[in-house]
Protein backbone atom coordinates (compact mmCIF):
# COMPACT_ATOMS: atom_id res chain seq x y z
CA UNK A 1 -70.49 130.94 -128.15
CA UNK A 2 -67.77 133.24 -128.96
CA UNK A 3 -64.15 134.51 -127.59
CA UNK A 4 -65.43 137.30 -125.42
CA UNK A 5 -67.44 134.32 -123.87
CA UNK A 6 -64.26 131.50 -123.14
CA UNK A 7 -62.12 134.66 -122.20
CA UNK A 8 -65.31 136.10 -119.28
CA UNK A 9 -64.99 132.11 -118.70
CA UNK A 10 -61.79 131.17 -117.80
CA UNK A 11 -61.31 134.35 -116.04
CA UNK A 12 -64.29 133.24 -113.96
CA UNK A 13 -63.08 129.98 -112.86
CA UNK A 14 -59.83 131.05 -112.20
CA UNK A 15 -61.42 133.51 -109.44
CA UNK A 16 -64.61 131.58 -108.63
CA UNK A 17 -65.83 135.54 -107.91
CA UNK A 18 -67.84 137.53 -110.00
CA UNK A 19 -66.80 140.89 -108.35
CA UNK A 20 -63.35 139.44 -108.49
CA UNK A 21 -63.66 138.31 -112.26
CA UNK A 22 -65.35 141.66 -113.80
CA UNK A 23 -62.54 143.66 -111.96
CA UNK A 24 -60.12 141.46 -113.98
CA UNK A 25 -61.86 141.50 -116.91
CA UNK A 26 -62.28 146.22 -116.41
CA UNK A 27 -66.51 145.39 -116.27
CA UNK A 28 -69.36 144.97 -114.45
CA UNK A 29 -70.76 142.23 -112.79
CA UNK A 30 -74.28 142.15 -114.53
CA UNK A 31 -72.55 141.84 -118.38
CA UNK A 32 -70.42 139.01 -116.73
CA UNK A 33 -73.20 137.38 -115.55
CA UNK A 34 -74.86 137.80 -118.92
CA UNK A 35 -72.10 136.58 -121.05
CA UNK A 36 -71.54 133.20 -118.37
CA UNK A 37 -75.30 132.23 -118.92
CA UNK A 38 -75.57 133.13 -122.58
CA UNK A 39 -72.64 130.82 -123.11
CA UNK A 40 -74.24 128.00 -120.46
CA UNK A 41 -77.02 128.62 -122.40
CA UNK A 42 -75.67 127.73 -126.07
CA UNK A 43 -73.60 124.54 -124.11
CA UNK A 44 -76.74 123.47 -122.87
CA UNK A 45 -74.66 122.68 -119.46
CA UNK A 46 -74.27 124.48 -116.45
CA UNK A 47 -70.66 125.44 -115.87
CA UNK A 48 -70.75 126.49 -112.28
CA UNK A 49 -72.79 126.27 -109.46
CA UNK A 50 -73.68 129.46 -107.33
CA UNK A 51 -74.89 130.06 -104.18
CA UNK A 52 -74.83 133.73 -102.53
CA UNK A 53 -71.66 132.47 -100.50
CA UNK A 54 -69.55 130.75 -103.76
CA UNK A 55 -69.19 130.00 -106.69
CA UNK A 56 -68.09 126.22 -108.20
CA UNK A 57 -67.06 124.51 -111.52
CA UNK A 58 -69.22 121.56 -112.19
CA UNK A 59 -67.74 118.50 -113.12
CA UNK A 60 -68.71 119.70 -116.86
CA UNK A 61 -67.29 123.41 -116.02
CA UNK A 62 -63.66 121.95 -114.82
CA UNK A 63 -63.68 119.87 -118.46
CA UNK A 64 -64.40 122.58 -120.60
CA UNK A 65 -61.97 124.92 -118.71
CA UNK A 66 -58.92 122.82 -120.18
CA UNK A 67 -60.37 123.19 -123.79
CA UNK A 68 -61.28 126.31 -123.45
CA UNK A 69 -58.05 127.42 -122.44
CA UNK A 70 -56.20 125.03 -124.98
CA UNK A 71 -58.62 127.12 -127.48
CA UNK A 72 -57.42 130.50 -126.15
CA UNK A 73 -53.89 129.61 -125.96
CA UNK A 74 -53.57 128.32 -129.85
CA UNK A 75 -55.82 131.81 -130.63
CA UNK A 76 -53.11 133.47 -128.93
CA UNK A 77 -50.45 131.67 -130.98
CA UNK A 78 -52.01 131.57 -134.08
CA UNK A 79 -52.02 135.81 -133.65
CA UNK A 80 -48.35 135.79 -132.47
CA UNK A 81 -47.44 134.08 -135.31
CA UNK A 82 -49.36 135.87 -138.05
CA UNK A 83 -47.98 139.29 -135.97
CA UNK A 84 -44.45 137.69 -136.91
CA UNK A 85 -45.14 137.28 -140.30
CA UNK A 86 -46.39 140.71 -141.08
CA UNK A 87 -43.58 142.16 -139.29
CA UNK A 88 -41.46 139.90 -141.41
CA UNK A 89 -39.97 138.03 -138.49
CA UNK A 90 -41.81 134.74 -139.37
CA UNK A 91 -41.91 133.03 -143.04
CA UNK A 92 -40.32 131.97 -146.13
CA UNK A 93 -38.77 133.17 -149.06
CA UNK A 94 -37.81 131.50 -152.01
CA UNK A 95 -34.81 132.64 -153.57
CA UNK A 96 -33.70 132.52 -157.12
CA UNK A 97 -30.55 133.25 -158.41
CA UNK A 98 -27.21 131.74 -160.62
CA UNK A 99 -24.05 130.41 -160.13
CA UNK A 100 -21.85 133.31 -160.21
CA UNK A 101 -23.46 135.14 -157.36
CA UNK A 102 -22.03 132.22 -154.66
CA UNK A 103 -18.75 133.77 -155.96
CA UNK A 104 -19.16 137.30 -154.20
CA UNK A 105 -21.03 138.56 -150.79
CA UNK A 106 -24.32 136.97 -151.53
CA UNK A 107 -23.10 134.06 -149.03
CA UNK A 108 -22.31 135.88 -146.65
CA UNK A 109 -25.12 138.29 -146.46
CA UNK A 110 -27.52 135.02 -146.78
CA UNK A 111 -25.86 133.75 -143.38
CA UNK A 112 -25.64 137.43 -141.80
CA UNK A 113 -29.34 137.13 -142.39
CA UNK A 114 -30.18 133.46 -141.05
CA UNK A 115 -28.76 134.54 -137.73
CA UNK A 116 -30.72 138.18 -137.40
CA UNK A 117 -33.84 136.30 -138.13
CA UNK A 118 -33.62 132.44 -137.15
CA UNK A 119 -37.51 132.01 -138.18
CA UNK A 120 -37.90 132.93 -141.54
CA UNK A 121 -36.62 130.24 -143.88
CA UNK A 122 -34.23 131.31 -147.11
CA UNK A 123 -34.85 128.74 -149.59
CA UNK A 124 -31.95 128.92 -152.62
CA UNK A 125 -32.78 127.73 -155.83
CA UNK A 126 -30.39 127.56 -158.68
CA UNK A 127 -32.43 128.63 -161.84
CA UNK A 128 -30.77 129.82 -165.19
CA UNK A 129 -31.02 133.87 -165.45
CA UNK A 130 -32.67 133.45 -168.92
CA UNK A 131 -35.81 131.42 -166.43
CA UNK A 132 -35.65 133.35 -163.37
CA UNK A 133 -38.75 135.68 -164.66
CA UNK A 134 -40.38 132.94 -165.67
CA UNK A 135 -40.45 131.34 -162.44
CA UNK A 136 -41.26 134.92 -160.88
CA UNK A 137 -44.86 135.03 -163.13
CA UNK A 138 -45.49 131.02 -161.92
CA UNK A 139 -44.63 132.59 -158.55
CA UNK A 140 -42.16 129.67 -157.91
CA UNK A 141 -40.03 131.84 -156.26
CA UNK A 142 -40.26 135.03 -154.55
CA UNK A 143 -37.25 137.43 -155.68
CA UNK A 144 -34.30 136.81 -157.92
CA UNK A 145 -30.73 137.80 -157.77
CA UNK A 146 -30.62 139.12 -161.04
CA UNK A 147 -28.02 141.59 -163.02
CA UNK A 148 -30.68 142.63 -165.54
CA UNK A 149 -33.01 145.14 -163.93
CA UNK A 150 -36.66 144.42 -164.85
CA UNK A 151 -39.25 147.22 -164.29
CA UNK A 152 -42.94 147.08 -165.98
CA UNK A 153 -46.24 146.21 -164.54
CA UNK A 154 -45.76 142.95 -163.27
CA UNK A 155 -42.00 142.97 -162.00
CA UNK A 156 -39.72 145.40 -160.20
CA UNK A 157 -36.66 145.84 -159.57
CA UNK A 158 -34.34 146.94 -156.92
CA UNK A 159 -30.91 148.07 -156.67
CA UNK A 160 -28.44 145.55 -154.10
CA UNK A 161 -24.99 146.49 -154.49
CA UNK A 162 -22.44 147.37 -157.50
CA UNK A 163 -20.38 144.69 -158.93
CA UNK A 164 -18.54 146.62 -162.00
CA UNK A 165 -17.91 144.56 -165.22
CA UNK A 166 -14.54 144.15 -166.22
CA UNK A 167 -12.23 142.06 -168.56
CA UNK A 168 -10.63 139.11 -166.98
CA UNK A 169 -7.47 137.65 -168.39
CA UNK A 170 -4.39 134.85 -167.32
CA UNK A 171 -2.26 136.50 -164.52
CA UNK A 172 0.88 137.64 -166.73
CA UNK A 173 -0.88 137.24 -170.42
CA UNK A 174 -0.92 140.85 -170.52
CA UNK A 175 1.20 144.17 -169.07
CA UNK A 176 -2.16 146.54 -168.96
CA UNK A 177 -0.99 149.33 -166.77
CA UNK A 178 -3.29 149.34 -163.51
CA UNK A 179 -5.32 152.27 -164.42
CA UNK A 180 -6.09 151.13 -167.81
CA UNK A 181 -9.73 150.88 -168.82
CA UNK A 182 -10.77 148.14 -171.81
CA UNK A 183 -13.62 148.04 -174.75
CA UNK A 184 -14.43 145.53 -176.36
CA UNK A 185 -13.43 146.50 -179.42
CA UNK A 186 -9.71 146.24 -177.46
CA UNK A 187 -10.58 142.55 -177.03
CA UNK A 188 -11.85 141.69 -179.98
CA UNK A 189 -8.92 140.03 -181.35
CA UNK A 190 -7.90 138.21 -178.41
CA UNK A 191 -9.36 134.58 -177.69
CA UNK A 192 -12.91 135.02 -176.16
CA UNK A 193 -14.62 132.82 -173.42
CA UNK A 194 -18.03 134.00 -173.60
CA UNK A 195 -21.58 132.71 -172.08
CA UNK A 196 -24.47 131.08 -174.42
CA UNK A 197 -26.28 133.97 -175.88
CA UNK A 198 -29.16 132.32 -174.52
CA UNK A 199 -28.42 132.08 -171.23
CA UNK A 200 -29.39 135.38 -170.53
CA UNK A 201 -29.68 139.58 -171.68
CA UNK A 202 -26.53 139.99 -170.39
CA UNK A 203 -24.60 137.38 -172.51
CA UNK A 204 -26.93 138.37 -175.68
CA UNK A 205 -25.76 141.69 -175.64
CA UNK A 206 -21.69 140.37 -175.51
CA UNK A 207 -22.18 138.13 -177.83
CA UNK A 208 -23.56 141.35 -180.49
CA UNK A 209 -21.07 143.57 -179.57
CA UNK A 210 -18.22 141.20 -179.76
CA UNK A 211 -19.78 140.27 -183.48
CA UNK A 212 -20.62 143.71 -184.41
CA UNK A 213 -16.25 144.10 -183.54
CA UNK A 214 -15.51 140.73 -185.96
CA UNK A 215 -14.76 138.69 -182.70
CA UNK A 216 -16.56 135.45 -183.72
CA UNK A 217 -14.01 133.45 -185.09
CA UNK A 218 -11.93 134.44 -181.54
CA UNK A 219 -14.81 133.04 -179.29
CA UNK A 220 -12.96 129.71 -178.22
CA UNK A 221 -15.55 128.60 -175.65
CA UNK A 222 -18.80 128.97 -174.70
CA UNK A 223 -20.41 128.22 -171.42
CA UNK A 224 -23.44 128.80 -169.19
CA UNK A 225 -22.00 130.17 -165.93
CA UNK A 226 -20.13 133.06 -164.98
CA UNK A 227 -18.12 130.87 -162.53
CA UNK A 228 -16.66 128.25 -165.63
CA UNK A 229 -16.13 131.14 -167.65
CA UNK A 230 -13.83 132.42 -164.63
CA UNK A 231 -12.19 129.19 -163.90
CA UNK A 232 -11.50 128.82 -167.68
CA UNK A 233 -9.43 132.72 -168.01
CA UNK A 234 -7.73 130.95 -164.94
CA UNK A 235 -6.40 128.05 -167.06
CA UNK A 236 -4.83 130.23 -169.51
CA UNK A 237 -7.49 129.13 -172.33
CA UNK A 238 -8.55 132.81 -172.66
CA UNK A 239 -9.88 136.37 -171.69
CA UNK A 240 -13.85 136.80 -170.62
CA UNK A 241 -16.06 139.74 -169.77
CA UNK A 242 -17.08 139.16 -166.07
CA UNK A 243 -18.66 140.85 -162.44
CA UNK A 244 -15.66 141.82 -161.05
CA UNK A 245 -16.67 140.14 -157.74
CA UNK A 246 -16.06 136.26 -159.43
CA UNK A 247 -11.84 137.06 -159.79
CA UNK A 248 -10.26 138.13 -156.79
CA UNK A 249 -10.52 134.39 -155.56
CA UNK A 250 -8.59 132.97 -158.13
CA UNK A 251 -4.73 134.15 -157.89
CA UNK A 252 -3.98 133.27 -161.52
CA UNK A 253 -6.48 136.06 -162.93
CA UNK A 254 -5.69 139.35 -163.14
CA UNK A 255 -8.26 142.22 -164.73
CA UNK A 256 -9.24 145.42 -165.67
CA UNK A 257 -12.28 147.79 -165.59
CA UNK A 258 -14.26 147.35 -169.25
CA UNK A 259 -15.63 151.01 -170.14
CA UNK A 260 -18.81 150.52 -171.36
CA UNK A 261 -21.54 152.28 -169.94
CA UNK A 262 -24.20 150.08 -171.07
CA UNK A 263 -22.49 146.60 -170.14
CA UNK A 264 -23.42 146.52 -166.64
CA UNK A 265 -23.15 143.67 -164.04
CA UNK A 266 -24.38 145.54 -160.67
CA UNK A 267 -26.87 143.20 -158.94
CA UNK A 268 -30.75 143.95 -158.42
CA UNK A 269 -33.79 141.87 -156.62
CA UNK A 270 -36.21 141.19 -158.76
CA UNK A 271 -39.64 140.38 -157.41
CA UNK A 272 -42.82 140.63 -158.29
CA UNK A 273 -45.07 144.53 -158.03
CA UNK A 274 -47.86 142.58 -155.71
CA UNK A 275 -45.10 140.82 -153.37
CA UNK A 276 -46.13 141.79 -149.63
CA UNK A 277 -44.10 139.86 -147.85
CA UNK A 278 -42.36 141.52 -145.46
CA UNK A 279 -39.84 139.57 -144.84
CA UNK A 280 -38.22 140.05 -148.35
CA UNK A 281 -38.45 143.37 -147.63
CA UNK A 282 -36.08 142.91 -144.47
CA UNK A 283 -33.78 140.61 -146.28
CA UNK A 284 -33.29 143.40 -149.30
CA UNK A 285 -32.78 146.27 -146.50
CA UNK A 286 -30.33 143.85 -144.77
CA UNK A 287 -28.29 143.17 -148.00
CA UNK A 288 -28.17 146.84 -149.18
CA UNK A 289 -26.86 147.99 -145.58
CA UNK A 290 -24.27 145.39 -145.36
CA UNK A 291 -23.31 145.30 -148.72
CA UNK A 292 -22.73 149.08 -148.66
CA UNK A 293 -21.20 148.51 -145.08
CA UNK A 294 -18.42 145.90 -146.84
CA UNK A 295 -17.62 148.29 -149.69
CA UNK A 296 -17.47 151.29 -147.57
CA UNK A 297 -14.54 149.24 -145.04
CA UNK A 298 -12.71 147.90 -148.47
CA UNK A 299 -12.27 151.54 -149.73
């Protein structure tokens, strides 16, 4: 028994015609006929009765008609679904990222996304940056939200929208003029909120460039998130080096660009080189059009 078999079946007692039935089907009668009785023949029941004036269901035909056609219609389903999947309409993802990215578009793109494709399911888990590779080789998740590229022969990287770094101080602490660009060497002095040097690249290289400018002694807090580093410039305790996207929602921080070329805070997805789902691959082209989309209306 096979599917060519239950399809030539079902077809057959729908019509209760072999001419009829093989015109359906775009074949002959005689392969019909073949396929019925090979099929009867493997059943070890007759399915229909024939005479050379109809053709019948037996009583065994009409019960293996509703299976049959259950069978067909969950073969059907089962290949509408997979179709889904491959076309990335259908799945899951498992997201990784930190803290500080609920502070700029990511939310938004994440819903933006839920509604354009209702079927996949976005799963968000909240993983320190320093672990997010590490749950990447356990595949525990499928792509991070990460601000530390990561390109070699396991993991890649791609680029999701720029998020400059700058210095973020108490609203009236300082009279920068607007165009004014910092270094850290500018801050040095000043009293530092910085993140754990083990949280992440990121914070390991601050901490050794605020050190290599005799900042230690300055560092007056340290913390594990972007967002309470943020919330702590806006409590007057100090200044921080930030995305830029974390401070326009707090009215008592002000800021200004840092110029360093190699302190960067853009945001990448980081998944692994032998990810095929293609569903991340529509949620990554749906962030990098809207994101662009958002920056090119705020210009």
């Amino acid at each position: 028994m096979n599917i060519r078999q239950l399809q030539y079946f079902v077809v057959l007692a729908q019509e209760l015609n072999f001419t009829r039935a093989a015109e359906r089907l775009h074949i002959s009668q005689p392969p019909l006929s073949r396929q019925i009785a090979q099929l009867e023949a493997s059943l070890k029941l007759k399915l229909f009765t024939r005479s050379s004036r109809r053709v019948a269901l037996t009583e065994s035909g009409e019960v293996f008609l509703v299976e049959a056609q259950l069978i067909l219609q969950r073969l059907e389903n089962a290949r509408a679904r997979a179709r889904a999947v491959e076309e990335g309409l259908q799945g899951a993802i498992e997201l990784g990222l930190s803290g500080s990215h609920f502070m700029g578009p990511l939310p938004g793109l994440i819903a933006r996304y839920g509604q354009k494709y209702p079927d996949v399911s976005l799963r968000l888990n909240e993983i320190k940056p320093v672990e997010q590779q590490h749950a990447l080789m356990e595949r525990r998740i499928d792509l991070s939200i990460s601000r530390i590229p990561v390109n070699d022969n396991i993991l890649r990287s791609v680029s999701l929208w720029s998020d400059p770094t700058v210095v973020a101080y108490p609203r009236g602490y300082k009279d920068y003029p607007p165009d004014t660009k910092l270094r850290v060497r500018d801050i040095a002095q000043e009293q530092l909120i910085l993140l754990r040097h083990e949280t992440s690249g990121f914070a390991q290289m601050i901490h050794e460039r605020c050190l290599a400018y005799g900042a230690g002694a300055n560092v007056v807090q340290t913390v594990n998130e972007v967002p309470s580093q943020i919330h702590l410039v806006a409590a007057g305790v100090g200044m921080a080096i930030v995305p830029l996207s974390v401070c326009p929602r707090l009215p008592e921080v002000d800021w200004r660009y840092l110029d360093e070329f190699d302190i960067r805070t853009d945001v990448y997805g980081v998944m692994r080189v032998d990810t095929r789902k293609r569903a991340i691959d529509r949620f990554i082209q749906l962030i990098v059009r809207d994101s662009s989309v958002a920056r090119g209306a705020s210009a």
